[in-house]
N, C-alpha and C. Protein backbone atom coordinates (compact mmCIF):
# COMPACT_ATOMS: atom_id res chain seq x y z
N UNK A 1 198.08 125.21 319.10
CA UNK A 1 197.29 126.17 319.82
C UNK A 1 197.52 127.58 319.24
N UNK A 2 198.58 128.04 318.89
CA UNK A 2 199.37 129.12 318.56
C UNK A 2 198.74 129.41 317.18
N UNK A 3 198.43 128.14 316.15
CA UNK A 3 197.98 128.26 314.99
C UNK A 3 196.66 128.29 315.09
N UNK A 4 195.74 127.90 315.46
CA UNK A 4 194.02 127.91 315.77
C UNK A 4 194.06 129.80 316.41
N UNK A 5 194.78 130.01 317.08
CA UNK A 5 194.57 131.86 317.91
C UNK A 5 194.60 132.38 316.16
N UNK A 6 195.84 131.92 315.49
CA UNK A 6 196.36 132.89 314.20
C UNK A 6 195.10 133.16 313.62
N UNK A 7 195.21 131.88 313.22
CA UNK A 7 193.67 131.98 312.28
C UNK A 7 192.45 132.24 313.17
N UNK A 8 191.84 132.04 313.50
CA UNK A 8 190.94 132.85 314.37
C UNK A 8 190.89 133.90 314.58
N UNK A 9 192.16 134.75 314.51
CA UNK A 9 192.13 136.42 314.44
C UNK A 9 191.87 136.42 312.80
N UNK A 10 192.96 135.46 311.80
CA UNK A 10 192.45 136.22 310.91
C UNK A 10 191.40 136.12 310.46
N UNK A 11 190.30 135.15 310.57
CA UNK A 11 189.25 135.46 310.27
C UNK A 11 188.04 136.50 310.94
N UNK A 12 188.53 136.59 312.19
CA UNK A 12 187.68 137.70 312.47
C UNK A 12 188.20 139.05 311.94
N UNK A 13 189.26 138.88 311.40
CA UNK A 13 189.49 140.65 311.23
C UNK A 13 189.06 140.83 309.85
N UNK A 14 189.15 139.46 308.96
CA UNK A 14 188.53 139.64 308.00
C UNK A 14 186.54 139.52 307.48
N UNK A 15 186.32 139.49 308.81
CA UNK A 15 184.70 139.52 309.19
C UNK A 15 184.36 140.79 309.26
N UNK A 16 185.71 141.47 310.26
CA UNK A 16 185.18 143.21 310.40
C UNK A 16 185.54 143.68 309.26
N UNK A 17 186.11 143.34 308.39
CA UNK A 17 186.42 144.40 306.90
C UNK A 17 185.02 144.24 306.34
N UNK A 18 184.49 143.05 306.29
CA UNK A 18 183.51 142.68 305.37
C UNK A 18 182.44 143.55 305.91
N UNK A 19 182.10 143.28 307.61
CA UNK A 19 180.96 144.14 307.96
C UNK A 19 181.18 145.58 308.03
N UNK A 20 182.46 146.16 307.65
CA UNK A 20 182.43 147.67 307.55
C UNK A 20 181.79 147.83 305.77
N UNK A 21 182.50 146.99 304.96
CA UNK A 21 182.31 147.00 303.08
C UNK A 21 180.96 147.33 303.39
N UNK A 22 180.05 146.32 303.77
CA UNK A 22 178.83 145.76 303.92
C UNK A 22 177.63 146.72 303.45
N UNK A 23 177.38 147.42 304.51
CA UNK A 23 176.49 148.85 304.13
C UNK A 23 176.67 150.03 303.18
N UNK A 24 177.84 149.96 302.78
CA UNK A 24 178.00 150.74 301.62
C UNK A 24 177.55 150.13 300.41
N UNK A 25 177.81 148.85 300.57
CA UNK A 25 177.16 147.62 299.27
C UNK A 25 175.51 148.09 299.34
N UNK A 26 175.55 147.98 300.49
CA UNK A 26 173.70 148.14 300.85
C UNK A 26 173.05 148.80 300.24
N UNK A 27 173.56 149.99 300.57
CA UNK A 27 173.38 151.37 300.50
C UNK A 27 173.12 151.91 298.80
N UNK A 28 174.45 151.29 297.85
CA UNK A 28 174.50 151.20 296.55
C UNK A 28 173.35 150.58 295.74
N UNK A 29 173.06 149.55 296.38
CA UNK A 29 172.11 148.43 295.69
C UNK A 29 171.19 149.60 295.94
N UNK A 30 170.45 150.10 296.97
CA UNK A 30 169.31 150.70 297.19
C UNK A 30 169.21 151.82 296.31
N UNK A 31 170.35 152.82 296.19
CA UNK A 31 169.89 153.88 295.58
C UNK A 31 170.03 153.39 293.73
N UNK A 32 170.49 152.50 293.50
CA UNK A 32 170.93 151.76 292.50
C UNK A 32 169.28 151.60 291.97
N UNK A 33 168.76 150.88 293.07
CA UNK A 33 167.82 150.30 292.81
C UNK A 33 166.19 151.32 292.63
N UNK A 34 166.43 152.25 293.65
CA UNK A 34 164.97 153.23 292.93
C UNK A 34 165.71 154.25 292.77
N UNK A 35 166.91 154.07 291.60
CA UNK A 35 167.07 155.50 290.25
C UNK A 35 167.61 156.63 291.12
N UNK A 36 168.07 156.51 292.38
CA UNK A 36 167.92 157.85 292.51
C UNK A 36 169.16 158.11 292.74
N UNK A 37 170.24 157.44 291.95
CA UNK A 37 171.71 158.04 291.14
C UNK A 37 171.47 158.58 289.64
N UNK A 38 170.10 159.06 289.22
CA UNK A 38 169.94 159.54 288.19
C UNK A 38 169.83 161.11 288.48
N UNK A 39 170.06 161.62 289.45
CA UNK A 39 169.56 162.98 290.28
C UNK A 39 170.54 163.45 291.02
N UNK A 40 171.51 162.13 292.25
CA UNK A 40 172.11 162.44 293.07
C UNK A 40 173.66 161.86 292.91
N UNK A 41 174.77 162.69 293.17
CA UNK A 41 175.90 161.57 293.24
C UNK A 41 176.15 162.19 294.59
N UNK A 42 177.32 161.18 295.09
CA UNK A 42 177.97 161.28 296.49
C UNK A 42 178.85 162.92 296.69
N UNK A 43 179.41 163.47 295.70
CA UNK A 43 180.67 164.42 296.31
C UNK A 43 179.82 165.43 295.47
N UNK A 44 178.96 165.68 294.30
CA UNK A 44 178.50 166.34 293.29
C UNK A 44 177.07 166.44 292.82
N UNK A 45 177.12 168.03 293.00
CA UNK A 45 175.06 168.40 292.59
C UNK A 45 175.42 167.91 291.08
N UNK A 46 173.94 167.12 291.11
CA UNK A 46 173.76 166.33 289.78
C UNK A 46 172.50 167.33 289.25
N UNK A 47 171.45 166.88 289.04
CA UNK A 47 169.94 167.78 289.43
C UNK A 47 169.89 167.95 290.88
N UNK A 48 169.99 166.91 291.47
CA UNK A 48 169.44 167.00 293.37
C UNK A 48 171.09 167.60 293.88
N UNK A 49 170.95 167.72 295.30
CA UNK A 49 172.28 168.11 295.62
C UNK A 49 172.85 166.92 296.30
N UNK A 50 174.19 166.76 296.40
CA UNK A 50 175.04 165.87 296.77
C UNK A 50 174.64 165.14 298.15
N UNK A 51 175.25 163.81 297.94
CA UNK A 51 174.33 163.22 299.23
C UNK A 51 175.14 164.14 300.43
N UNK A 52 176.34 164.27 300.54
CA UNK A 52 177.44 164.90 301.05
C UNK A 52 177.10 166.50 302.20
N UNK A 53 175.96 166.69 301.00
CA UNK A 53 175.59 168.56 301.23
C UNK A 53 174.52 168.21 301.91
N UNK A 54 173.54 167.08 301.51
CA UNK A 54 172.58 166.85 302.25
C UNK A 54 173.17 166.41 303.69
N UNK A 55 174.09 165.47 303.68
CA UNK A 55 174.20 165.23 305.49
C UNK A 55 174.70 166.59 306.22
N UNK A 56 175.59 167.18 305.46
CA UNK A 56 176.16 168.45 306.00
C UNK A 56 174.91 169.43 306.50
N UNK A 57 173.89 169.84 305.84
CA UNK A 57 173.06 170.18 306.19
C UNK A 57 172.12 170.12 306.95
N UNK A 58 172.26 168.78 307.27
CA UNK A 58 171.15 168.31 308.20
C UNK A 58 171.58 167.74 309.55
N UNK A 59 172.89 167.58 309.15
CA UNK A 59 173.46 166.66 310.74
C UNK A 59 173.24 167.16 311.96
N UNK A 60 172.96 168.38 312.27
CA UNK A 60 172.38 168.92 313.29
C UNK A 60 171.13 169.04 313.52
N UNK A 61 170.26 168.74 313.01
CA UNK A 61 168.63 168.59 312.88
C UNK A 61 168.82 167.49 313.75
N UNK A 62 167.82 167.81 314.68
CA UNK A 62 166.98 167.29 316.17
C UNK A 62 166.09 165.50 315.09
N UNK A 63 165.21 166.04 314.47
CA UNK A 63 164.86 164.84 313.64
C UNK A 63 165.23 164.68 312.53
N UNK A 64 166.32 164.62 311.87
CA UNK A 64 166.99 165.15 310.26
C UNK A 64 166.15 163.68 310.24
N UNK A 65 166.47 162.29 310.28
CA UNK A 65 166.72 160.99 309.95
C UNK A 65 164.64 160.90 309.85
N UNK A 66 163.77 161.44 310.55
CA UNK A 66 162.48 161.46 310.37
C UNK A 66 161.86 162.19 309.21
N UNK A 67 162.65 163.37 308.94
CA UNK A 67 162.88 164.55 308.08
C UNK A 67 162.71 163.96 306.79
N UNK A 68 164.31 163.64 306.76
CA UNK A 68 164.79 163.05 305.57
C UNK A 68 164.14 161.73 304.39
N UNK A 69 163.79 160.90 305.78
CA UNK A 69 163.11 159.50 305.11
C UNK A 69 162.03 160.53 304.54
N UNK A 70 161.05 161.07 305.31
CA UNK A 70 159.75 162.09 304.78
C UNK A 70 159.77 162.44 302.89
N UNK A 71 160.93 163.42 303.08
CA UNK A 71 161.44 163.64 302.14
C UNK A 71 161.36 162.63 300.72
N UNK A 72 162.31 161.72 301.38
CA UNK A 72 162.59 160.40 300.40
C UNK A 72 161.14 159.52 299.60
N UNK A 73 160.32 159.59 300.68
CA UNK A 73 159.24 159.02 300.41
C UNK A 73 158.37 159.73 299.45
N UNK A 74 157.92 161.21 300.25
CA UNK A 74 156.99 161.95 299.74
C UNK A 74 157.50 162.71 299.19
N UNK A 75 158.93 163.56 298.57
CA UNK A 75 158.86 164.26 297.60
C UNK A 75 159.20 165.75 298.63
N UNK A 76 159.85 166.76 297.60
CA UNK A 76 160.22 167.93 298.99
C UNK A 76 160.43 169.07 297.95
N UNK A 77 160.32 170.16 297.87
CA UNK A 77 160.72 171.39 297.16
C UNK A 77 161.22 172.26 297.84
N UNK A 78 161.51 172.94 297.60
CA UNK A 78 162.60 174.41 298.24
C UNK A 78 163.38 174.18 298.61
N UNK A 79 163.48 173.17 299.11
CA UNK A 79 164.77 173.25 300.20
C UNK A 79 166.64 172.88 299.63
N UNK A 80 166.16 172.92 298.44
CA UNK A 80 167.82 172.68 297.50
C UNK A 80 167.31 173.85 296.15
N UNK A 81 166.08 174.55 295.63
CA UNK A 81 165.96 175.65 295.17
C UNK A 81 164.58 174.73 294.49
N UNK A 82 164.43 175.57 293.48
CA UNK A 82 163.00 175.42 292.41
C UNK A 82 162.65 174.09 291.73
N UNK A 83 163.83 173.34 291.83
CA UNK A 83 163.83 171.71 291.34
C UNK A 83 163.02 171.19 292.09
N UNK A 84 161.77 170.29 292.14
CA UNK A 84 161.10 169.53 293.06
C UNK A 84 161.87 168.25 293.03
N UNK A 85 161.87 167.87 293.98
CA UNK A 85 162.31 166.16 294.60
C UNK A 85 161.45 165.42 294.31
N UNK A 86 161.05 164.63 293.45
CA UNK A 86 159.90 163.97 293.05
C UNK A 86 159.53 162.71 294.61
N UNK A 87 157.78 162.10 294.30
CA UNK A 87 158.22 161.11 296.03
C UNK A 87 158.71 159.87 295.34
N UNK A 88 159.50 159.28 296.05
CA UNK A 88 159.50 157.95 295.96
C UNK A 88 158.81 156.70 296.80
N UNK A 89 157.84 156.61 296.21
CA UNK A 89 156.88 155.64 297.53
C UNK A 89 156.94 154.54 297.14
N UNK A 90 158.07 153.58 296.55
CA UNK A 90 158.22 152.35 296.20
C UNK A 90 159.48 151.85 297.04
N UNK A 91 160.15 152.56 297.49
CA UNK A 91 161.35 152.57 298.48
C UNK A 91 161.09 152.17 299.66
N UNK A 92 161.06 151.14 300.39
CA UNK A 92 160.33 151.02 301.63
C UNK A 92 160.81 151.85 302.93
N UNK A 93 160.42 151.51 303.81
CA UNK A 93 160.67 152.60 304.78
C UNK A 93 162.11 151.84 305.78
N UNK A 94 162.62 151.12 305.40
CA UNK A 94 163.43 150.28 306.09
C UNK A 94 164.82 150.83 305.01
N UNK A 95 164.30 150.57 304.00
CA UNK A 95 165.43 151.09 302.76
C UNK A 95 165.56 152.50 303.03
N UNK A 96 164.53 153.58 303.05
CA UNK A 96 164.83 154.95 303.49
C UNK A 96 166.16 155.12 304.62
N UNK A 97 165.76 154.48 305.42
CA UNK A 97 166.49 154.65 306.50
C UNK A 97 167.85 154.54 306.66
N UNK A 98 167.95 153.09 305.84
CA UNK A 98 169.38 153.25 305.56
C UNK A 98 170.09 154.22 305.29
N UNK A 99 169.67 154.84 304.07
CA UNK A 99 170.40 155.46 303.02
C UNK A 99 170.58 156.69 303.58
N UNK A 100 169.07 156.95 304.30
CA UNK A 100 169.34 158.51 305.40
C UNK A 100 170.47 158.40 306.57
N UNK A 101 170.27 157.02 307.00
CA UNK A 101 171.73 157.16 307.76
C UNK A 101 172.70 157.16 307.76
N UNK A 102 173.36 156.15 306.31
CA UNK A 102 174.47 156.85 305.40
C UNK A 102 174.65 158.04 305.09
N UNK A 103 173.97 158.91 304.79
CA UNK A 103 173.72 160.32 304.26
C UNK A 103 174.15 161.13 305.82
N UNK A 104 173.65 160.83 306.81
CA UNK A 104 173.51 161.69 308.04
C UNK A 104 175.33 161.29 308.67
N UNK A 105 176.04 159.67 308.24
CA UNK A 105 177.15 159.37 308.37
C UNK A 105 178.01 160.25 307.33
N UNK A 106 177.83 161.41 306.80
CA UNK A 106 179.14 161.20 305.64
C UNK A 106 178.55 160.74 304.14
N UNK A 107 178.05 160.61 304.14
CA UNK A 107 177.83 159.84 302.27
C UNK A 107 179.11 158.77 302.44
N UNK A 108 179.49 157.97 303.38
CA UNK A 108 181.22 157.88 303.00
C UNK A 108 181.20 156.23 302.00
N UNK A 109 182.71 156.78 301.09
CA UNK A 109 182.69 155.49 300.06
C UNK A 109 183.30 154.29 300.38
């Protein structure tokens, strides 16, 4: 009995490591996946500014996460200086979201 509890914790605790890893995997594949670590890194302005500066900036915005996907999709200027944000409209809107809510969490690694 004593041995079925053991293991049974350890596999659930090794369920919650996996589902914390999880979305950061996500998250990677996505921006991995429409290029847009060719512009942005996590701690450092690349061309775009850091995902980091972006949540910092926005985490208090009433709709940042409506904002942001906007952004992601359609493309944005001024608001990091004279560089335009090109759109990305191949990113779906489910994938936006993620990545904006990582971004609005921390960028965290």
């Amino acid at each position: 009995m004593r041995v079925n509890k053991l293991c049974m914790s350890a596999v659930l605790m090794l369920a919650s490591v996996t589902a914390v890893a999880a979305p950061d995997q996500i998250v990677t594949s996505i921006l991995t996946k429409n290029n847009c670590l060719a512009c942005h890194a996590i701690d450092k302005k690349v061309v775009g500014p850091a995902y980091r500066a972006v949540g910092e900036k926005f985490k208090d915005e009433p709709n940042a996460k409506d904002l942001l996907v906007g952004k992601i999709k359609n493309g944005s200027a001024g608001t990091w200086g004279p560089v335009p944000m090109p759109p990305n409209p191949g990113i779906s809107e489910e994938d936006a979201r993620q990545v904006v809510e990582w971004i609005l969490a921390g960028a965290p690694e």
